[in-house]
Protein backbone atom coordinates (compact mmCIF):
# COMPACT_ATOMS: atom_id res chain seq x y z
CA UNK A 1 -10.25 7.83 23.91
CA UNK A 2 -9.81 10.43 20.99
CA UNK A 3 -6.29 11.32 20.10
CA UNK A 4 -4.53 14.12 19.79
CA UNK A 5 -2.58 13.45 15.96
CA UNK A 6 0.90 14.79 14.23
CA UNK A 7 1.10 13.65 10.94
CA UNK A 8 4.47 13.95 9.56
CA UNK A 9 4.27 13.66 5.71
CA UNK A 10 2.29 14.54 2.70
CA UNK A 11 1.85 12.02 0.56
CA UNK A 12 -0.86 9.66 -0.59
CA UNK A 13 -1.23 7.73 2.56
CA UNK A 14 -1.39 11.31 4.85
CA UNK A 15 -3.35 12.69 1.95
CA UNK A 16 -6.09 9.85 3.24
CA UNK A 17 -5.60 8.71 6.52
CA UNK A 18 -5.32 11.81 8.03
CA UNK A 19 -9.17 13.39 7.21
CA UNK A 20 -10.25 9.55 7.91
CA UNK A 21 -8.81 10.28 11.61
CA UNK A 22 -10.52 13.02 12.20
CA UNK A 23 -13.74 11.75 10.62
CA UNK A 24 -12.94 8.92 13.56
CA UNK A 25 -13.09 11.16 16.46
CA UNK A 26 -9.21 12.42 16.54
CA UNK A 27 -7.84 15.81 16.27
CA UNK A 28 -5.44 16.48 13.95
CA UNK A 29 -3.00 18.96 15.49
CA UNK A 30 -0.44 19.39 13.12
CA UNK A 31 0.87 18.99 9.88
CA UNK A 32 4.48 18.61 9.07
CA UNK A 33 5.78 18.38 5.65
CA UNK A 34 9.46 19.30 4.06
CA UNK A 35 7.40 21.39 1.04
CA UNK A 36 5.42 24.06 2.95
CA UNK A 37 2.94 23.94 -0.09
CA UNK A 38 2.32 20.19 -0.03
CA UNK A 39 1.50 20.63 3.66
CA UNK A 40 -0.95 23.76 3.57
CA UNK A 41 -2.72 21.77 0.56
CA UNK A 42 -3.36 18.72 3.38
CA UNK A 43 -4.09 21.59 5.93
CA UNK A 44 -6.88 22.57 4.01
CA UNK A 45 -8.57 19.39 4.03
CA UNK A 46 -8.66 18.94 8.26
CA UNK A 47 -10.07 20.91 10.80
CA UNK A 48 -8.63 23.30 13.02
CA UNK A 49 -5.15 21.80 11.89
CA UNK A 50 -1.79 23.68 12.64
CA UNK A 51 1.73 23.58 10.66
CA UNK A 52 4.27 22.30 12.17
CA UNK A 53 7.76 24.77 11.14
CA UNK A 54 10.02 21.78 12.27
CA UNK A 55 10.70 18.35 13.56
CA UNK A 56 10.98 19.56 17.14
CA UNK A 57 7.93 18.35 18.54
CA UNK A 58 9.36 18.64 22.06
CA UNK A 59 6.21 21.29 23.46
CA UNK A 60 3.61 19.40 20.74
CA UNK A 61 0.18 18.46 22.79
CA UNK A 62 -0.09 15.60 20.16
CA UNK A 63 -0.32 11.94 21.59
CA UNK A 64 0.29 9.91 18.82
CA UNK A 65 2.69 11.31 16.19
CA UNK A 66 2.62 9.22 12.10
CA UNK A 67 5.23 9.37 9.71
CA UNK A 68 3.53 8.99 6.50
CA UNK A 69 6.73 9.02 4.02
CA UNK A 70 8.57 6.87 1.36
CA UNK A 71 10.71 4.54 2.82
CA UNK A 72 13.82 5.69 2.46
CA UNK A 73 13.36 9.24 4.43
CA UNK A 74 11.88 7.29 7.17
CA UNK A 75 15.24 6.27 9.48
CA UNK A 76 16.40 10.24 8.56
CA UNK A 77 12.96 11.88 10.44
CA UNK A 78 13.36 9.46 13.04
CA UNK A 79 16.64 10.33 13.92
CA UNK A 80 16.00 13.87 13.49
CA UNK A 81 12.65 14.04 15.31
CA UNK A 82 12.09 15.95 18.88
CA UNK A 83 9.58 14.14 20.67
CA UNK A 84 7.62 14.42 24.24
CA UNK A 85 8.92 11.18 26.31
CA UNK A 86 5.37 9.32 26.70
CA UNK A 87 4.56 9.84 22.80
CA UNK A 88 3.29 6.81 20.42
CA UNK A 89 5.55 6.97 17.36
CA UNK A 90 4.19 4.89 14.24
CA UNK A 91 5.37 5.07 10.76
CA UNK A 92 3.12 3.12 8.21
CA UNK A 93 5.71 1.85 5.63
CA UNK A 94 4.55 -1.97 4.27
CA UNK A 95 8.41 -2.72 4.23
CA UNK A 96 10.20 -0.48 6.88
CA UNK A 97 11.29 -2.44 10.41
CA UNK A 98 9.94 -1.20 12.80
CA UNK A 99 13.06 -0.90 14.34
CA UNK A 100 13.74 1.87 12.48
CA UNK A 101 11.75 4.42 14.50
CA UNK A 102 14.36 3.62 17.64
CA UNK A 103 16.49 6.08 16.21
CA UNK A 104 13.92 8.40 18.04
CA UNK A 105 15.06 7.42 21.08
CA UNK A 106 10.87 6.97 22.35
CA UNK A 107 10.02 3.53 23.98
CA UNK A 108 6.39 3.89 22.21
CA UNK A 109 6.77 2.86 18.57
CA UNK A 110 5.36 0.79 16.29
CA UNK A 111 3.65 0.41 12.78
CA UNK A 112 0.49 1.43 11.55
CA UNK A 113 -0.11 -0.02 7.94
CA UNK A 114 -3.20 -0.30 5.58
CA UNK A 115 -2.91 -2.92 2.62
CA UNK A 116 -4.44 -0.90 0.02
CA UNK A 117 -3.63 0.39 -3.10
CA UNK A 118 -3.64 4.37 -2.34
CA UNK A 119 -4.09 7.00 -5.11
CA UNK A 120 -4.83 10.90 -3.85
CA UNK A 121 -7.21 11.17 -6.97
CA UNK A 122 -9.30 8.20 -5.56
CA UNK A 123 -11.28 8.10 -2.52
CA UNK A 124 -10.74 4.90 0.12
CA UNK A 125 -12.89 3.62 2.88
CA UNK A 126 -11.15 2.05 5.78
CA UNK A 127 -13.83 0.35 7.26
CA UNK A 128 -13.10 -2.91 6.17
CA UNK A 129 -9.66 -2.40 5.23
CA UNK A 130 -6.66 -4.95 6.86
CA UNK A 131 -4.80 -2.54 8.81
CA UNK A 132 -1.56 -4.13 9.78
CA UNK A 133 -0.16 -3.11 12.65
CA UNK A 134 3.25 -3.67 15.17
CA UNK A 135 3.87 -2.50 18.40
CA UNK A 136 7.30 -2.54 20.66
CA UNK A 137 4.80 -2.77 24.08
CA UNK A 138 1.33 -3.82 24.81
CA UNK A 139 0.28 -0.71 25.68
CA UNK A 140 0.92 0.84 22.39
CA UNK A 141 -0.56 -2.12 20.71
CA UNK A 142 -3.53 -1.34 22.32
CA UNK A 143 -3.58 2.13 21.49
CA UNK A 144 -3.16 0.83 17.73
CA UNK A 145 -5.94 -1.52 17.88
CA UNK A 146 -8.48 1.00 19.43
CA UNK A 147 -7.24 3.54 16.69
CA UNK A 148 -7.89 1.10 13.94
CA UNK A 149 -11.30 -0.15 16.07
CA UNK A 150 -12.27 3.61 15.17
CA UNK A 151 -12.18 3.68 11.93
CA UNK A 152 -13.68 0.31 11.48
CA UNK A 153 -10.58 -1.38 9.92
CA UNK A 154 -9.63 -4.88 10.20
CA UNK A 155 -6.76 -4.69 12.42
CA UNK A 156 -3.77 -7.58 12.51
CA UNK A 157 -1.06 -7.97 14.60
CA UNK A 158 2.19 -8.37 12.40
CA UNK A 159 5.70 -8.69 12.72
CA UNK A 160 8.17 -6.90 10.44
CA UNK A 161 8.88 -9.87 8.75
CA UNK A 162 5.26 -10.90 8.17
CA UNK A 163 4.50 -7.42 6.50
CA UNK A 164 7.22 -7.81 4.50
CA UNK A 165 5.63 -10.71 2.95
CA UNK A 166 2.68 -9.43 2.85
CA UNK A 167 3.49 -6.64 1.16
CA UNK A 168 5.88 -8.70 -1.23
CA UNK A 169 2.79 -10.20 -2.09
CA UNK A 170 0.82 -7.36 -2.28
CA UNK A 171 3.14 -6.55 -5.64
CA UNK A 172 2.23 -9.17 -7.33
CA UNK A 173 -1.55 -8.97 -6.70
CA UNK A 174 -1.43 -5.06 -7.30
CA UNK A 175 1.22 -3.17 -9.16
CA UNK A 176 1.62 -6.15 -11.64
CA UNK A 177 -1.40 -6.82 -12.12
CA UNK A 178 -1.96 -3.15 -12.86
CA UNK A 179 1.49 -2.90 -14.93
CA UNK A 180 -0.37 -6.08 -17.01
CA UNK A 181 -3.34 -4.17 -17.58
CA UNK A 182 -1.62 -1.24 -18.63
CA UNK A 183 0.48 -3.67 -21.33
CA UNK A 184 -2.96 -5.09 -22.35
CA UNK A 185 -3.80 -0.94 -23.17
CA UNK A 186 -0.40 -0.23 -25.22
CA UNK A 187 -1.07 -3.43 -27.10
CA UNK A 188 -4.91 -2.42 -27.75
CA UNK A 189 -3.44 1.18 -29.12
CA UNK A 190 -1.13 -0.31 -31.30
CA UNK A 191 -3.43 -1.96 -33.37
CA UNK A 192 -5.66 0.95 -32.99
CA UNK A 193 -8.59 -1.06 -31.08
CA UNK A 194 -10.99 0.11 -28.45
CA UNK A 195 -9.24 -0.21 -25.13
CA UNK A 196 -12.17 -0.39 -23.44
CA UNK A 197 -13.33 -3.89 -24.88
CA UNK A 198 -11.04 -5.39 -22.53
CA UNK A 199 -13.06 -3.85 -19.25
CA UNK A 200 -15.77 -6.72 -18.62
CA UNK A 201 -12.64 -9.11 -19.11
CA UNK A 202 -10.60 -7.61 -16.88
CA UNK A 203 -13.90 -7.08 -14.37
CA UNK A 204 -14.17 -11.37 -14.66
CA UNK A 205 -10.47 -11.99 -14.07
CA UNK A 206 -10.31 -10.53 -10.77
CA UNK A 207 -14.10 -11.53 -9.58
CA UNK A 208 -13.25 -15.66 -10.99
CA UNK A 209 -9.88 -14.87 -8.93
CA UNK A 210 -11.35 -14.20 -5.82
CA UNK A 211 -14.24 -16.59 -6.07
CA UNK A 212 -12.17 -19.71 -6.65
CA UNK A 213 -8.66 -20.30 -6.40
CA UNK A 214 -6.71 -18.43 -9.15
CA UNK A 215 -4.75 -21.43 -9.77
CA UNK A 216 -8.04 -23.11 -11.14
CA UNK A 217 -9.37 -19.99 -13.05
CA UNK A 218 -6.75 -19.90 -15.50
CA UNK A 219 -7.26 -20.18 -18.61
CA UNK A 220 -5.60 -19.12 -21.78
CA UNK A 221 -3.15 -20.20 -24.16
CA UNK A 222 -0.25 -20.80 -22.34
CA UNK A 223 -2.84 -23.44 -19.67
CA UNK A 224 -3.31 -25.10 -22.82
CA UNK A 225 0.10 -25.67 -23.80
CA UNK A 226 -0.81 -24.24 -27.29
CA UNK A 227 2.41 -23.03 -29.07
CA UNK A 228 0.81 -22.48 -32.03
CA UNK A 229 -0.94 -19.35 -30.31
CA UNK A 230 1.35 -18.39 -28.11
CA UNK A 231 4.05 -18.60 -31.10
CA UNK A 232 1.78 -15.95 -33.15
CA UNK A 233 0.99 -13.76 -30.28
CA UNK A 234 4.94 -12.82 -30.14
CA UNK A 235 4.62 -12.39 -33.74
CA UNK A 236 2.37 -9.76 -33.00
CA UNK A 237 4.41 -8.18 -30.44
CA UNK A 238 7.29 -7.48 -32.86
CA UNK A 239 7.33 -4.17 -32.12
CA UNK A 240 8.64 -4.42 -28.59
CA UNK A 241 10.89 -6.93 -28.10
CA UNK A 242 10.53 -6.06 -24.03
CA UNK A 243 6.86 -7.55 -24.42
CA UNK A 244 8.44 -10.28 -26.50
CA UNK A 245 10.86 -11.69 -23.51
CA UNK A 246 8.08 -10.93 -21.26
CA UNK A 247 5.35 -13.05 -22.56
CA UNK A 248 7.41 -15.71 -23.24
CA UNK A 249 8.75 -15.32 -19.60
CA UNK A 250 4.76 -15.44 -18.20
CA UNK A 251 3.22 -18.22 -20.31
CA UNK A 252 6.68 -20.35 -19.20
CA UNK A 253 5.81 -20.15 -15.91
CA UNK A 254 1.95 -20.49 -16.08
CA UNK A 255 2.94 -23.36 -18.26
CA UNK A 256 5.27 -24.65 -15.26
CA UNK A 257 2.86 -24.18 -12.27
CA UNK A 258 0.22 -25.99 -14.37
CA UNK A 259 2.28 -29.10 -15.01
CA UNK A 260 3.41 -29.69 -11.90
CA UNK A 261 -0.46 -28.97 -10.60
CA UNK A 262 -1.40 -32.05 -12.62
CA UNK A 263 1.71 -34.36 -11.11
CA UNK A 264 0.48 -33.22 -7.31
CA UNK A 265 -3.32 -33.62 -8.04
């Protein structure tokens, strides 16, 4: 059955989830955000959708109400919030307890989390997408499931401290992997070379990743053990000491995990 929506936030995850909702069959009723701008910008996007003036929610028609913020506002709304009793409460926080939302004083709470990088200047599909989700009741799980059934996500039970790994891991495999590539840029522009010879590499890295284990794909200097290279390449790196420490930091541990590969294989 279609839901009746509250999305309280404005950010990159509201920015997406919210028009994917509706494209699902739900009705966005209302928007809530703490900059009146940011909120009549994601207004514009849905259909029919109202602002909400305030967290008192207490004569809202919505059945299912989302707090899409950073982290740390997320205990503060739910302790402020003004609920009706038989609501579903979700935040969607890769780190947050669940917990948190208790503050609201509603029984129906849980977590409603997609693992995906999420830019507002980039479009993202859910179907397909693991949507990790946490529920204080079975009945609310339910309603979770059949919410992420509807927009053709791959939905996973998870407790907080599951999606806490999870999304520990997620850092590694996303923002510093990114942060790497950006590094791999600034060094490109220092020597005044064509950033975009590095594309098809960095296309190969992640495809090899996924196809075999990543452990197995590597390659590269520090695999090799080859000082003499890896001695010249912080040569090269004068210029920022930062990247110095750092790339001696990364080939000591690829250097590490390979050795002791070769002692349990």
């Amino acid at each position: 059955m279609p839901h009746s929506i509250t999305i309280i936030g404005t950010g990159n995850v509201a920015w997406h989830l919210a028009p994917a909702l509706e494209q699902a069959g739900h009705v966005i009723n209302e928007v809530y955000g703490r900059s009146e701008d940011k909120a009549l910008i994601l207004q514009e996007r849905l259909n029919n959708s109202g602002l909400a003036p305030s967290l008192d929610f207490s004569q809202s028609e919505s059945t299912l109400f989302i707090i899409a913020v950073s982290d740390n506002a997320i205990k503060k709304i739910a302790s402020e919030i003004v609920l009706p009793e038989q609501t579903i409460l979700v935040h969607t926080s890769g780190t947050a307890a669940m917990s948190l939302l208790q503050e609201s004083g509603i029984k129906n709470i849980g977590v409603f989390y997609p693992l995906q990088t999420i830019s507002r200047n980039r479009d993202i599909s859910f179907r397909g997408l693991p949507l990790l989700i946490e529920a204080s009741n079975s009945s609310t799980q339910d309603q979770l499931e059949k919410i992420g059934d509807s927009l053709h996500a791959e939905t996973t039970v998870t407790s907080s401290k599951d999606r806490k790994g999870i999304h520990l891991a997620a850092v590694f495999a996303n923002n510093f992997t990114n942060h790497m590539i950006d590094i791999a840029g600034q060094v490109m522009r220092e020597k005044s070379l064509d950033v975009n010879l590095l594309t098809p590499l960095i296309r190969e890295t992640v495809e090899k990743a996924l196809a075999q284990s990543p452990s197995s794909a590597q390659t590269g200097p520090a695999a090799r053990g080859d000082t003499d290279t890896m001695q010249n390449h912080i040569q090269q790196l004068e210029f920022n000491p930062q990247l110095q420490e750092l790339y001696r930091m990364i080939s000591k541990n690829i250097r590490d995990v390979m050795t002791k590969s070769k002692f349990t294989h």
